[in-house]
N, C-alpha and C. Protein backbone atom coordinates (compact mmCIF):
# COMPACT_ATOMS: atom_id res chain seq x y z
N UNK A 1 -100.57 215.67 100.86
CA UNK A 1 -99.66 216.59 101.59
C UNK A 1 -98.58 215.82 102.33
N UNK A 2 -98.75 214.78 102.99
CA UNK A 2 -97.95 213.68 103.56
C UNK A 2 -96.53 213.21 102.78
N UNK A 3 -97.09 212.61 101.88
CA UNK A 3 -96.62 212.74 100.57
C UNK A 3 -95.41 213.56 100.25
N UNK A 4 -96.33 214.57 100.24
CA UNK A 4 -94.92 215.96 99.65
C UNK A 4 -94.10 216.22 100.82
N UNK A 5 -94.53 216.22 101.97
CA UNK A 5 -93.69 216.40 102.91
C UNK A 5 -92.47 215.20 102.79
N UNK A 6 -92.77 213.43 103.13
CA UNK A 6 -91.98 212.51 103.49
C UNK A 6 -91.14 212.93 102.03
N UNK A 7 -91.56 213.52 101.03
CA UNK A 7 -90.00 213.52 99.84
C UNK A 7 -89.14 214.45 100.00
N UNK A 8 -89.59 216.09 100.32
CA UNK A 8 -88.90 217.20 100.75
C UNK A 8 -88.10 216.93 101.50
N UNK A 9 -88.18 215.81 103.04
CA UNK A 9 -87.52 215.64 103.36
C UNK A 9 -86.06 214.28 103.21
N UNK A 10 -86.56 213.27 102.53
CA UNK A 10 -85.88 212.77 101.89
C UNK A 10 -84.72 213.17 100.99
N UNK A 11 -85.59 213.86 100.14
CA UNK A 11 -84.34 214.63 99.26
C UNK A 11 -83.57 215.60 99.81
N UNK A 12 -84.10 216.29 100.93
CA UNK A 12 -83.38 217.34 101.74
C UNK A 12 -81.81 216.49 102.05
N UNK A 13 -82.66 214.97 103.03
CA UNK A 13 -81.11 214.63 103.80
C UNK A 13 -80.12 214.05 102.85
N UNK A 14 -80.79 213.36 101.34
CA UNK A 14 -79.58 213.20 100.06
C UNK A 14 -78.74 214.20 99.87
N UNK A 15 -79.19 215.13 99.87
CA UNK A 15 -78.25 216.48 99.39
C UNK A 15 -77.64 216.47 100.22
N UNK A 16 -77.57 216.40 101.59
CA UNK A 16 -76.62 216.60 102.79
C UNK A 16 -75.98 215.54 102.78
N UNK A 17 -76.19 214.58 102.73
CA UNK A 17 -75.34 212.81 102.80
C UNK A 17 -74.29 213.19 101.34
N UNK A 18 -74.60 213.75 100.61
CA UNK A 18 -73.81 214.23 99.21
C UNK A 18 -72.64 215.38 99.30
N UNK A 19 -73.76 216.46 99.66
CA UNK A 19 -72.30 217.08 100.37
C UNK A 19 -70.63 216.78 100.94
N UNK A 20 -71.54 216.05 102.08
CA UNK A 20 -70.67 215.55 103.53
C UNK A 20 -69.87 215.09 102.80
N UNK A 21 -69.70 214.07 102.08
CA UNK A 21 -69.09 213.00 101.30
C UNK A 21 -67.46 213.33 101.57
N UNK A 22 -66.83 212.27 102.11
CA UNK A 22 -65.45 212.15 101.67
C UNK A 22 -64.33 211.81 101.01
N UNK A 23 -63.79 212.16 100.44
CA UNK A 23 -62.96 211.43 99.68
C UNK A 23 -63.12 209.73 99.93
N UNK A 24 -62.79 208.83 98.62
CA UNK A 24 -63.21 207.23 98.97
C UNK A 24 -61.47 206.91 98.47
N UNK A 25 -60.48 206.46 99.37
CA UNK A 25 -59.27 206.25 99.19
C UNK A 25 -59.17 205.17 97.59
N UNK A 26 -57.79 204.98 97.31
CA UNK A 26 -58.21 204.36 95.23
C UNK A 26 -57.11 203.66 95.37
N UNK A 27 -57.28 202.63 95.37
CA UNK A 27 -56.23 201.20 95.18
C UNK A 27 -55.43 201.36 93.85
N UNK A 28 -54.37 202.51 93.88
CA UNK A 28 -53.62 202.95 92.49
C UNK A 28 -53.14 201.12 91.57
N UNK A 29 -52.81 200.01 92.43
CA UNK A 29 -52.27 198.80 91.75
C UNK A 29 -53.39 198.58 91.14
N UNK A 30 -54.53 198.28 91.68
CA UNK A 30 -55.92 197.63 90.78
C UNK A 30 -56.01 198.52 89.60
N UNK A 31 -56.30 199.65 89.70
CA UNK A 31 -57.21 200.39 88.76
C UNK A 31 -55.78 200.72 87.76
N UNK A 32 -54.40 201.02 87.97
CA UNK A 32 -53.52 201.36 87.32
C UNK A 32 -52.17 200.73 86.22
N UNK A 33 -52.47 200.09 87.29
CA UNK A 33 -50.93 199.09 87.57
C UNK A 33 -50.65 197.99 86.49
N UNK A 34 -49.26 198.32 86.12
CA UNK A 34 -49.11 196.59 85.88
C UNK A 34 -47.55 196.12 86.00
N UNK A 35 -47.88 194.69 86.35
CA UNK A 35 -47.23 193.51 87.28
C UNK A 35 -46.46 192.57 86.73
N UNK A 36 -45.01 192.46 87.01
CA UNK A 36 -44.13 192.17 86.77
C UNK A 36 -43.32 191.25 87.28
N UNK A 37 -42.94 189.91 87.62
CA UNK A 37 -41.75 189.48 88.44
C UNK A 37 -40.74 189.03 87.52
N UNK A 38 -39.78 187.98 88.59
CA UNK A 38 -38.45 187.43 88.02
C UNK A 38 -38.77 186.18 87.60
N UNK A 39 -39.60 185.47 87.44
CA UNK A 39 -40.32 184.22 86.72
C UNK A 39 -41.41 183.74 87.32
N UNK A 40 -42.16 183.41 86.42
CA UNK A 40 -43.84 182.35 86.76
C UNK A 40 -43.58 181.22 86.71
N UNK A 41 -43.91 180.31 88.01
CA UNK A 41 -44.19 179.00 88.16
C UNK A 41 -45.43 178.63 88.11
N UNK A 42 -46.19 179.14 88.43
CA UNK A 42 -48.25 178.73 88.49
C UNK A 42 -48.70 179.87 89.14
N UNK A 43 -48.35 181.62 88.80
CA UNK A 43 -48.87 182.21 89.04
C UNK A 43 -48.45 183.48 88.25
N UNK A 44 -49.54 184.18 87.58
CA UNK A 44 -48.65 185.16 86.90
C UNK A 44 -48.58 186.41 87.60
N UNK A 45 -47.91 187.55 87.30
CA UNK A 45 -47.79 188.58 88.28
C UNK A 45 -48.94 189.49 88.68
N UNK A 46 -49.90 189.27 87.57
CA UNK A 46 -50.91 190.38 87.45
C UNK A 46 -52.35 189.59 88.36
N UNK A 47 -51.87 188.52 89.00
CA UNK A 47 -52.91 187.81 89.94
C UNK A 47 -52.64 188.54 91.37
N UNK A 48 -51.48 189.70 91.54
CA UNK A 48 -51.91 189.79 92.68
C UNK A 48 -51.65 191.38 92.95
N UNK A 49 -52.43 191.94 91.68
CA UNK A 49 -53.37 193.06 91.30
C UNK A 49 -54.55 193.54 90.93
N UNK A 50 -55.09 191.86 91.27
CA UNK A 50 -56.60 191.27 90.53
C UNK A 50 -57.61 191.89 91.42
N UNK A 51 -57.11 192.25 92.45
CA UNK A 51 -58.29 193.06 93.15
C UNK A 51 -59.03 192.16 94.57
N UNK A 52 -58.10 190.39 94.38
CA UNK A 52 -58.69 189.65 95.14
C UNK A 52 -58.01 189.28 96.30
N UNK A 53 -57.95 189.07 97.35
CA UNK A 53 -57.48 189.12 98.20
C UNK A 53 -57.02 187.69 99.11
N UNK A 54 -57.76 186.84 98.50
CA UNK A 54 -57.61 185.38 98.74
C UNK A 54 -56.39 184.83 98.81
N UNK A 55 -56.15 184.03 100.14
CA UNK A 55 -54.69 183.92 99.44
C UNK A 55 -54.05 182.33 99.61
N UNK A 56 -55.44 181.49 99.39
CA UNK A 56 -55.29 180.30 99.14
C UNK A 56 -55.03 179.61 97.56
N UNK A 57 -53.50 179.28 97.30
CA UNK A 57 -53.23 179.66 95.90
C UNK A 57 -53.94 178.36 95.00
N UNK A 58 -55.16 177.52 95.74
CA UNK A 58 -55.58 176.97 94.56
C UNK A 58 -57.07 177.46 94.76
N UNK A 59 -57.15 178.49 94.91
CA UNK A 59 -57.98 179.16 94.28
C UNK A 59 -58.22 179.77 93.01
N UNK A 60 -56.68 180.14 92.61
CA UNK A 60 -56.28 180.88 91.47
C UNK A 60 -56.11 181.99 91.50
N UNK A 61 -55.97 182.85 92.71
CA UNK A 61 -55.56 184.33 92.77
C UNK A 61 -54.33 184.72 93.27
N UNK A 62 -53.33 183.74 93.28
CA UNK A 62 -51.79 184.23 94.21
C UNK A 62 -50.74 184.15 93.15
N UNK A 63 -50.01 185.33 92.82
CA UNK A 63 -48.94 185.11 91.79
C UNK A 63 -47.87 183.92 92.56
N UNK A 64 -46.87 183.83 91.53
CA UNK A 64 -45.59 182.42 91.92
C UNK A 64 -44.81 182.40 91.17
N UNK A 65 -43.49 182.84 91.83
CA UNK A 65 -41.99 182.84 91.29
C UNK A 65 -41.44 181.22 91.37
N UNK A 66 -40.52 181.04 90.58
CA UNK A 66 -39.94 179.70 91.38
C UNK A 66 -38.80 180.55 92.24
N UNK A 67 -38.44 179.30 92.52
CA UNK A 67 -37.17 179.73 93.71
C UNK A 67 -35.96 180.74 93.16
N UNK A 68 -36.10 181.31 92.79
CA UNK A 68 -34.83 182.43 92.22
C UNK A 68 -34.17 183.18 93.65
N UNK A 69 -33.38 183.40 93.24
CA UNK A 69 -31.89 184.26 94.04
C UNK A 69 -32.70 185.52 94.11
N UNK A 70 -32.92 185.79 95.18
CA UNK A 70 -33.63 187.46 95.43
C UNK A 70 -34.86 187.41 94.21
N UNK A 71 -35.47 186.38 94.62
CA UNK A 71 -37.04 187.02 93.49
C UNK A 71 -37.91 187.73 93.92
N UNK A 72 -37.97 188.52 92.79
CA UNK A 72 -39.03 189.79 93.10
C UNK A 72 -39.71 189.91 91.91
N UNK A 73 -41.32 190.84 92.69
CA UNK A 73 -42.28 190.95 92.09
C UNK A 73 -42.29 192.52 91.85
N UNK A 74 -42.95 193.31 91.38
CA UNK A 74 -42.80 194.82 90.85
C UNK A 74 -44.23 195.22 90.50
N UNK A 75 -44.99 195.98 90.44
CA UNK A 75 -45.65 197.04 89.77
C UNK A 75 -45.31 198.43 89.52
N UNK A 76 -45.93 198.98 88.19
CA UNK A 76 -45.46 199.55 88.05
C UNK A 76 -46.93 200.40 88.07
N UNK A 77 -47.18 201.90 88.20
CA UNK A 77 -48.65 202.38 88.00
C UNK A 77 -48.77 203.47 87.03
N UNK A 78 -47.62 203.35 86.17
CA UNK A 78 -48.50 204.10 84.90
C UNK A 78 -47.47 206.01 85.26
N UNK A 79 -47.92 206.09 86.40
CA UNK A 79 -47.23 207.56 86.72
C UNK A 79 -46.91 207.84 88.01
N UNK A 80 -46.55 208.69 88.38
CA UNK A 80 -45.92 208.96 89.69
C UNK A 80 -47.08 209.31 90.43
N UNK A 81 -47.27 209.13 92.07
CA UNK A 81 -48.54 209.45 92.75
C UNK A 81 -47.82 209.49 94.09
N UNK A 82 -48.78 210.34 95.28
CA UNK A 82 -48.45 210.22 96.73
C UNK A 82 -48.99 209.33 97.00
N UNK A 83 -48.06 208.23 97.60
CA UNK A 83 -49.00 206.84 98.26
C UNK A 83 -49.27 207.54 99.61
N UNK A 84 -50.08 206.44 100.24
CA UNK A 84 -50.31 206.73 101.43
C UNK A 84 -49.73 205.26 102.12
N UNK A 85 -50.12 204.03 101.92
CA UNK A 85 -50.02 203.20 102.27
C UNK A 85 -50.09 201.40 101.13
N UNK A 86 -48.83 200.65 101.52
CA UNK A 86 -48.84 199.71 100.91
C UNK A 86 -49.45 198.30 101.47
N UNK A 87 -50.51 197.73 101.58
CA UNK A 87 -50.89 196.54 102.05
C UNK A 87 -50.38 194.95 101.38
N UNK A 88 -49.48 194.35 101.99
CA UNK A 88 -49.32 193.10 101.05
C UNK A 88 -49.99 191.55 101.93
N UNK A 89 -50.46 191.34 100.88
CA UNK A 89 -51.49 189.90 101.51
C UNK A 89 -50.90 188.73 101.05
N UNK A 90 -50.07 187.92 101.84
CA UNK A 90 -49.25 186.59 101.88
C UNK A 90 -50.48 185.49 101.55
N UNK A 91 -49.47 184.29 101.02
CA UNK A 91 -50.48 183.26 100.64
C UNK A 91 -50.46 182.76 101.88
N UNK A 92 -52.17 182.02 101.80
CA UNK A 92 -52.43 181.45 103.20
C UNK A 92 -52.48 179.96 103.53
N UNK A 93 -52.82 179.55 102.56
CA UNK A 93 -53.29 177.62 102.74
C UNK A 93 -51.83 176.77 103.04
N UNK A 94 -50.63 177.87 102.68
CA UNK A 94 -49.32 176.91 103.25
C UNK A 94 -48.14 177.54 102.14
N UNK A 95 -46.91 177.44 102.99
CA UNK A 95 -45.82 178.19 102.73
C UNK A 95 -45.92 179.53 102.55
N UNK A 96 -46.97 180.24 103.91
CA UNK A 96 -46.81 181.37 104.44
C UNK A 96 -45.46 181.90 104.60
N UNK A 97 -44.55 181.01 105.46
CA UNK A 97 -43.36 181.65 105.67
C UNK A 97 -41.87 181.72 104.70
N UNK A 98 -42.66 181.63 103.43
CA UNK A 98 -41.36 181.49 102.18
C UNK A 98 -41.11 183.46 102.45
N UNK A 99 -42.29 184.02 102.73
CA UNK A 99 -42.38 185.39 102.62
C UNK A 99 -42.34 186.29 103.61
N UNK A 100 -40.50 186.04 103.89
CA UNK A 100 -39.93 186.37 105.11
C UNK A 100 -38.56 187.16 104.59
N UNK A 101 -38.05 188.04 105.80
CA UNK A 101 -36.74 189.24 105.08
C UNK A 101 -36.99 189.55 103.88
N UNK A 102 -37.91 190.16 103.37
CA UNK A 102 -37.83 190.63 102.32
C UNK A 102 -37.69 192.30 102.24
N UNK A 103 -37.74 193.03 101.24
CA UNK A 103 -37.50 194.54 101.16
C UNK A 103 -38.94 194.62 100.08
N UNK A 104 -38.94 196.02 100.37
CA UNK A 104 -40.30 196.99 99.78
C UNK A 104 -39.54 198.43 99.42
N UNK A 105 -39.56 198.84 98.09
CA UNK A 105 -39.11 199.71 98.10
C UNK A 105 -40.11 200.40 96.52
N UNK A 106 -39.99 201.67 97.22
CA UNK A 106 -40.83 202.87 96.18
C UNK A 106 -39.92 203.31 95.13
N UNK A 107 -39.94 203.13 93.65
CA UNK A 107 -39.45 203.81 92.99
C UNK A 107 -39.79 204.69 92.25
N UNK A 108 -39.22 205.67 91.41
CA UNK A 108 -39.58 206.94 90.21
C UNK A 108 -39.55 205.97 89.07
N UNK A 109 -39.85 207.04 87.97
CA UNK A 109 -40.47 206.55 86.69
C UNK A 109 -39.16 205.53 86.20
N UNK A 110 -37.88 206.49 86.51
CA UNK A 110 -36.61 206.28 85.67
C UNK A 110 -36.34 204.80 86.99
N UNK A 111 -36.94 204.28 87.82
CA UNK A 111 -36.21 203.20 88.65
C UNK A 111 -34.58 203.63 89.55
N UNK A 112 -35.17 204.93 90.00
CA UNK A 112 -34.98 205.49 91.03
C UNK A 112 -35.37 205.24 92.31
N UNK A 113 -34.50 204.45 93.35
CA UNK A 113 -34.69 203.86 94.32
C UNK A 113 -35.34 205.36 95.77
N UNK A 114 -37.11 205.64 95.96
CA UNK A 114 -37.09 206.90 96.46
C UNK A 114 -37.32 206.26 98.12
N UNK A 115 -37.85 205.04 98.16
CA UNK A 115 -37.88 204.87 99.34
C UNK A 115 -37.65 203.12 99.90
N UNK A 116 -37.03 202.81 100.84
CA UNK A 116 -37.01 201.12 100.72
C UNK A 116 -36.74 200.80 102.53
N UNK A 117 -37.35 199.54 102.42
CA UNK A 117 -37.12 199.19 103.98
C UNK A 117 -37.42 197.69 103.82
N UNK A 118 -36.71 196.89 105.01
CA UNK A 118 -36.68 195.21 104.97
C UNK A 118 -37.42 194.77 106.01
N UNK A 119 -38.04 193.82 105.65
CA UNK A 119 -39.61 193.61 106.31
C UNK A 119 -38.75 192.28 106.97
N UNK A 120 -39.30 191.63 108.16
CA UNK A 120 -39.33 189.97 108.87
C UNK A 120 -38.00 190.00 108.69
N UNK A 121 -36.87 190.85 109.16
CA UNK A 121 -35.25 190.08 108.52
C UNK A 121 -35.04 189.41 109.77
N UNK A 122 -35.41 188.86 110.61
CA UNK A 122 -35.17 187.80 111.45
C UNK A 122 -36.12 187.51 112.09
N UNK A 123 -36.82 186.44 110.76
CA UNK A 123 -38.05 186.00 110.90
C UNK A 123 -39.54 186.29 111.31
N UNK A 124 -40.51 185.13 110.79
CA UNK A 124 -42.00 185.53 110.73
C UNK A 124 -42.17 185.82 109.85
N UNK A 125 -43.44 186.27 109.23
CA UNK A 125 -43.79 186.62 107.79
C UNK A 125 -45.43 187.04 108.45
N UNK A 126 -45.88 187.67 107.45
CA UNK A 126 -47.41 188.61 107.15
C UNK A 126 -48.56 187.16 107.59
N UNK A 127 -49.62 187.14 107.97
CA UNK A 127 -50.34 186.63 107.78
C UNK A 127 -51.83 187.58 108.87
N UNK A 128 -52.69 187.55 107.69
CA UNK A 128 -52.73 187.34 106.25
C UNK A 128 -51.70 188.59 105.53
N UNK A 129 -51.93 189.43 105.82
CA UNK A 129 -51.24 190.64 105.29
C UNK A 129 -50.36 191.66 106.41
N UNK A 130 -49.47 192.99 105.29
CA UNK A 130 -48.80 193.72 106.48
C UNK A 130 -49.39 194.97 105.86
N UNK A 131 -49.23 195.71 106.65
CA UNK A 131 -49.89 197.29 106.36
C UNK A 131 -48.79 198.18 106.46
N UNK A 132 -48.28 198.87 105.32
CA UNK A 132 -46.83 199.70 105.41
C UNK A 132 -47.11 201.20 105.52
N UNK A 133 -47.43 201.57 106.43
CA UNK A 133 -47.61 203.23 106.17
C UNK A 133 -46.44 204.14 105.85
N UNK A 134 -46.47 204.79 104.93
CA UNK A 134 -45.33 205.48 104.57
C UNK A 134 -45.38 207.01 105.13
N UNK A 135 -46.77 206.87 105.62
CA UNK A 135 -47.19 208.33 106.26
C UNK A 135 -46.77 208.42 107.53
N UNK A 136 -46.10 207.13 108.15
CA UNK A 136 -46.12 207.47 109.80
C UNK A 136 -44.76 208.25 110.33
N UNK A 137 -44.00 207.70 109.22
CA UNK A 137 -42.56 208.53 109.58
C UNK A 137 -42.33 209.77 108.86
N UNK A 138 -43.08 209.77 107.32
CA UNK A 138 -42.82 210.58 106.62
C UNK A 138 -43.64 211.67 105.98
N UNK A 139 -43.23 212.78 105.46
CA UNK A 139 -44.26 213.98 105.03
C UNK A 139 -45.02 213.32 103.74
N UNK A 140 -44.62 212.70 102.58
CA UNK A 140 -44.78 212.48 101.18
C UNK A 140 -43.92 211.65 101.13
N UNK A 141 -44.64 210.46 100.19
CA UNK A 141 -43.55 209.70 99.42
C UNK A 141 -44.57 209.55 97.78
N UNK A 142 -43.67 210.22 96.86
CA UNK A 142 -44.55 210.19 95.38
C UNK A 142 -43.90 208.98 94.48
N UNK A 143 -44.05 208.07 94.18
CA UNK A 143 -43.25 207.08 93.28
C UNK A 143 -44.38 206.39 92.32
N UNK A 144 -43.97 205.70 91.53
CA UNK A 144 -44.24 204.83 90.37
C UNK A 144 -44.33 203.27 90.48
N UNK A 145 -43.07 203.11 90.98
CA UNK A 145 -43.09 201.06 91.09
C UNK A 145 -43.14 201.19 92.53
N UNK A 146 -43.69 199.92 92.62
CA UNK A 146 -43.46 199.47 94.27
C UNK A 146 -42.84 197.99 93.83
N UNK A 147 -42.08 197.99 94.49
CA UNK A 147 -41.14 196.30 94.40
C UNK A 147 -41.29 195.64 95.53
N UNK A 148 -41.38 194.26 95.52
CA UNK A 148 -40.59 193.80 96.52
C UNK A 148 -40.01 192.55 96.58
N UNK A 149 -39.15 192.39 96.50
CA UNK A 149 -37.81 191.15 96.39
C UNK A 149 -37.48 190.60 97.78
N UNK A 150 -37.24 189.65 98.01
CA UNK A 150 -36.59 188.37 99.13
C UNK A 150 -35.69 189.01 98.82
N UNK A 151 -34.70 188.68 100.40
CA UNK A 151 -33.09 189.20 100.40
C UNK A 151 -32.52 187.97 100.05
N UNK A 152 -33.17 186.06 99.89
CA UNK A 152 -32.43 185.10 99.92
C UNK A 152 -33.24 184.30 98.52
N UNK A 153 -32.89 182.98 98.39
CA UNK A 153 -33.44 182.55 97.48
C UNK A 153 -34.26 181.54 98.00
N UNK A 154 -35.67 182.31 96.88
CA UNK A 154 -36.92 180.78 97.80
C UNK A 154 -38.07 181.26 96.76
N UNK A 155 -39.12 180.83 96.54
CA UNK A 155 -40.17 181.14 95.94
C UNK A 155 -40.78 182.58 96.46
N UNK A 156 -41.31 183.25 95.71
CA UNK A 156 -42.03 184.29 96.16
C UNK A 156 -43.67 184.21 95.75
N UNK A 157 -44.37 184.36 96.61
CA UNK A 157 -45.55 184.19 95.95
C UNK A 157 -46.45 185.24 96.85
N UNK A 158 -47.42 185.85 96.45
CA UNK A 158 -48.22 186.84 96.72
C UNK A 158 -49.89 186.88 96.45
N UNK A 159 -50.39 187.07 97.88
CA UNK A 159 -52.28 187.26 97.04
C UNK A 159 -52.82 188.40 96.46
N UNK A 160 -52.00 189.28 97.15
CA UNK A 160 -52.51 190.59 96.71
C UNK A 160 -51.20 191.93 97.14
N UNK A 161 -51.54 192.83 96.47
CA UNK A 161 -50.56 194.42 96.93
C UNK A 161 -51.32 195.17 96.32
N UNK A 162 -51.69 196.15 97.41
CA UNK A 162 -53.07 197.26 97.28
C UNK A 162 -51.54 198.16 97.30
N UNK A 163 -51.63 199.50 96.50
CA UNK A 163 -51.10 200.66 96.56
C UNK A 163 -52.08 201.65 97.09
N UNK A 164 -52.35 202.11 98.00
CA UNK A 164 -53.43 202.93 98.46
C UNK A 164 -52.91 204.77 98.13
N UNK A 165 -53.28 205.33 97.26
CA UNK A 165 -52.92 207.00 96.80
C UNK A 165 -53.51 208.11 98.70
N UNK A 166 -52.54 208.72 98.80
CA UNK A 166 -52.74 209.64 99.78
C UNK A 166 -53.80 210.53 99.21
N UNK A 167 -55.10 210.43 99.92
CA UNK A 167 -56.30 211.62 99.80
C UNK A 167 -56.76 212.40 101.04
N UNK A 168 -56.77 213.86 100.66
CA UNK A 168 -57.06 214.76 101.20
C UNK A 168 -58.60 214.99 101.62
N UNK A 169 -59.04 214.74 102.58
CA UNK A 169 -60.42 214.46 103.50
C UNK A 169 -60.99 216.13 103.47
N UNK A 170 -61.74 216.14 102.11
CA UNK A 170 -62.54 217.79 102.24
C UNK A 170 -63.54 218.03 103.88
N UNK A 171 -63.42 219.55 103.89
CA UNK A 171 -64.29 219.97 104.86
C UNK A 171 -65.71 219.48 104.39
N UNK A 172 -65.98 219.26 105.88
CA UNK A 172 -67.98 219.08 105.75
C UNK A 172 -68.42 220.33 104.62
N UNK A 173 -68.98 220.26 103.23
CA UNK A 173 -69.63 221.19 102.98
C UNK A 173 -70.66 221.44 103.65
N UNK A 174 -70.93 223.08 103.06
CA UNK A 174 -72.16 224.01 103.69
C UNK A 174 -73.43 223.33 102.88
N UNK A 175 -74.62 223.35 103.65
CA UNK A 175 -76.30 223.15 102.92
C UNK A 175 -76.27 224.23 101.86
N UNK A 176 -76.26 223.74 100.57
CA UNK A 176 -76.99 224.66 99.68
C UNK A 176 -78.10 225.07 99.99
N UNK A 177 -78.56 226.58 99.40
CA UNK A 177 -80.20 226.93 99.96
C UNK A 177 -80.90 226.12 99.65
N UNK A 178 -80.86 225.38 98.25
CA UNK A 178 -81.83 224.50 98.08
C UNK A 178 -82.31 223.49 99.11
N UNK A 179 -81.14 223.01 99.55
CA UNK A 179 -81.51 221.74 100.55
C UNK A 179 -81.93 222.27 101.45
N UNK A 180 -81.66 223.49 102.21
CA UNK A 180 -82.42 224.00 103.42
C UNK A 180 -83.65 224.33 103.36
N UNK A 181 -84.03 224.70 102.11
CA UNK A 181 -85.50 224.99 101.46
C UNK A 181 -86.24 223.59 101.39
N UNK A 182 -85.78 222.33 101.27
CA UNK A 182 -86.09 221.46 100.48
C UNK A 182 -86.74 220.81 102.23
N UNK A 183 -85.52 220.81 103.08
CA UNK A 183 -85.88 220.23 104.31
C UNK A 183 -86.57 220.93 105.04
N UNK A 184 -86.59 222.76 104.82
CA UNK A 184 -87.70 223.38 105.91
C UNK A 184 -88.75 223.10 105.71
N UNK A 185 -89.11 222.82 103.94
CA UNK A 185 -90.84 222.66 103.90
C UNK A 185 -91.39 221.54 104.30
N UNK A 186 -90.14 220.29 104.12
CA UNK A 186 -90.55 218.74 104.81
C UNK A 186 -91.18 219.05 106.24
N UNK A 187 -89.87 219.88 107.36
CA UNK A 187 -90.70 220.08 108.39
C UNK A 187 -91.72 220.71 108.62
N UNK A 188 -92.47 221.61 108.19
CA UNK A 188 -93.11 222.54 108.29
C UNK A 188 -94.48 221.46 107.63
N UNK A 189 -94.14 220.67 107.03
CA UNK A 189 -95.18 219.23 106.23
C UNK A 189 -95.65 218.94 107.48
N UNK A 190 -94.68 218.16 107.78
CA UNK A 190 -94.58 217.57 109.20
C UNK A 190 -95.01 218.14 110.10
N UNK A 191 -94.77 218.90 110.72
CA UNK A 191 -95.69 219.81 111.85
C UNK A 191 -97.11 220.04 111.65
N UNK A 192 -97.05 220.50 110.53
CA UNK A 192 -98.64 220.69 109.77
C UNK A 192 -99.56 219.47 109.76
N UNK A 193 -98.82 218.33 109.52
CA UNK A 193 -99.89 217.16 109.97
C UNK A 193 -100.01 216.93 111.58
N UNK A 194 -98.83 216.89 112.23
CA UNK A 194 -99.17 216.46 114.00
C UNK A 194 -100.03 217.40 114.44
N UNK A 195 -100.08 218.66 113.71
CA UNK A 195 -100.72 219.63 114.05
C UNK A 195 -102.59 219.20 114.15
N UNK A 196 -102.56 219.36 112.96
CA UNK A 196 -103.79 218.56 112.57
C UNK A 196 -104.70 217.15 113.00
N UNK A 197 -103.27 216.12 113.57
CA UNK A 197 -103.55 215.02 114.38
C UNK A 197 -104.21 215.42 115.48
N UNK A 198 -103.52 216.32 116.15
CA UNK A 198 -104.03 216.71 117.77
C UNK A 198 -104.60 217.30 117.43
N UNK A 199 -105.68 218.25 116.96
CA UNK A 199 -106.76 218.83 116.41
C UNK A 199 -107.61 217.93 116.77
């Protein structure tokens, strides 16, 4: 009887931990994307969509432009989506600050410029990373590429760029009867033995 009770209630609080559940936000660059710059020196573009975040580049996870005139890196994700937020993670073990004044800008399918802004333009740079909310000023921003290019000429190099998709946080669902059935008989287990203890 113990037994049947400790599972009734077990499975009772799964169903509720299942319910509750909220949306789990989706890194549109990892799972979607693909990565593009204005030339590879010892890093290709799709290293810093790899999902890794490291941004010591002899590790092997930081893309690398050479020094080009406004070099920029790009993804593109396949289709148009509401971001919520862009995270970019600078390399760390040295020449952090190559990745300074630069611009970030959201485009449409056709490379339609929908949203853009210039990051460090008089100086400093990310370390490790910057967090761009596009939600703080604005209702929606839906785009395709995310870019981002130096305003000067210098190497560009990158560990990572999370595209994070805007998700809608469902209400707490209601207990199905089952689960309320499932957890009254656990307690009613339960009582029935303390019952019996103090007996």
């Amino acid at each position: 009887m113990r037994g049947f009770s400790f599972l009734f209630v077990s499975l009772g609080f799964l169903f509720l931990c299942a319910n509750a559940a909220i949306a789990t936000p989706v890194n549109l660059a990892e799972l979607y994307g693909t990565a593009t710059q204005s030339s590879t020196h010892s890093g290709g573009p799709e290293l810093a969509i790899d999902g890794n975040t490291d941004g010591n580049w002899n590790h092997g996870s930081v893309s690398h432009t050479f020094s080009d005139n406004q070099a920029w890196w790009q993804v593109n994700l396949g289709d148009s989506y509401v971001i919520d937020t862009i995270d970019i993670w600078n390399r760390t073990d040295s020449c952090s600050n190559r990745l300074t004044d630069f611009t970030v800008s959201v485009l449409d399918g056709y490379n339609t410029v929908i949203w853009s802004d210039v990051f460090y333009e008089n100086g400093g740079y990310p370390y490790p990373n910057e967090v761009i909310d596009l939600f703080a000023d604005l209702d929606s921003i839906t785009g395709q590429i995310i870019k981002i290019q130096l305003n000067g000429k210098n190497f560009l190099h990158l560990a990572e760029v999370q595209v994070w998709e805007k998700e809608d946080v469902p209400p707490p669902a209601v207990p199905e009867p089952t689960t309320l059935l499932l957890v009254g008989c656990g307690l009613i287990g339960l009582a029935g033995l303390r019952h019996r203890k103090v007996a």
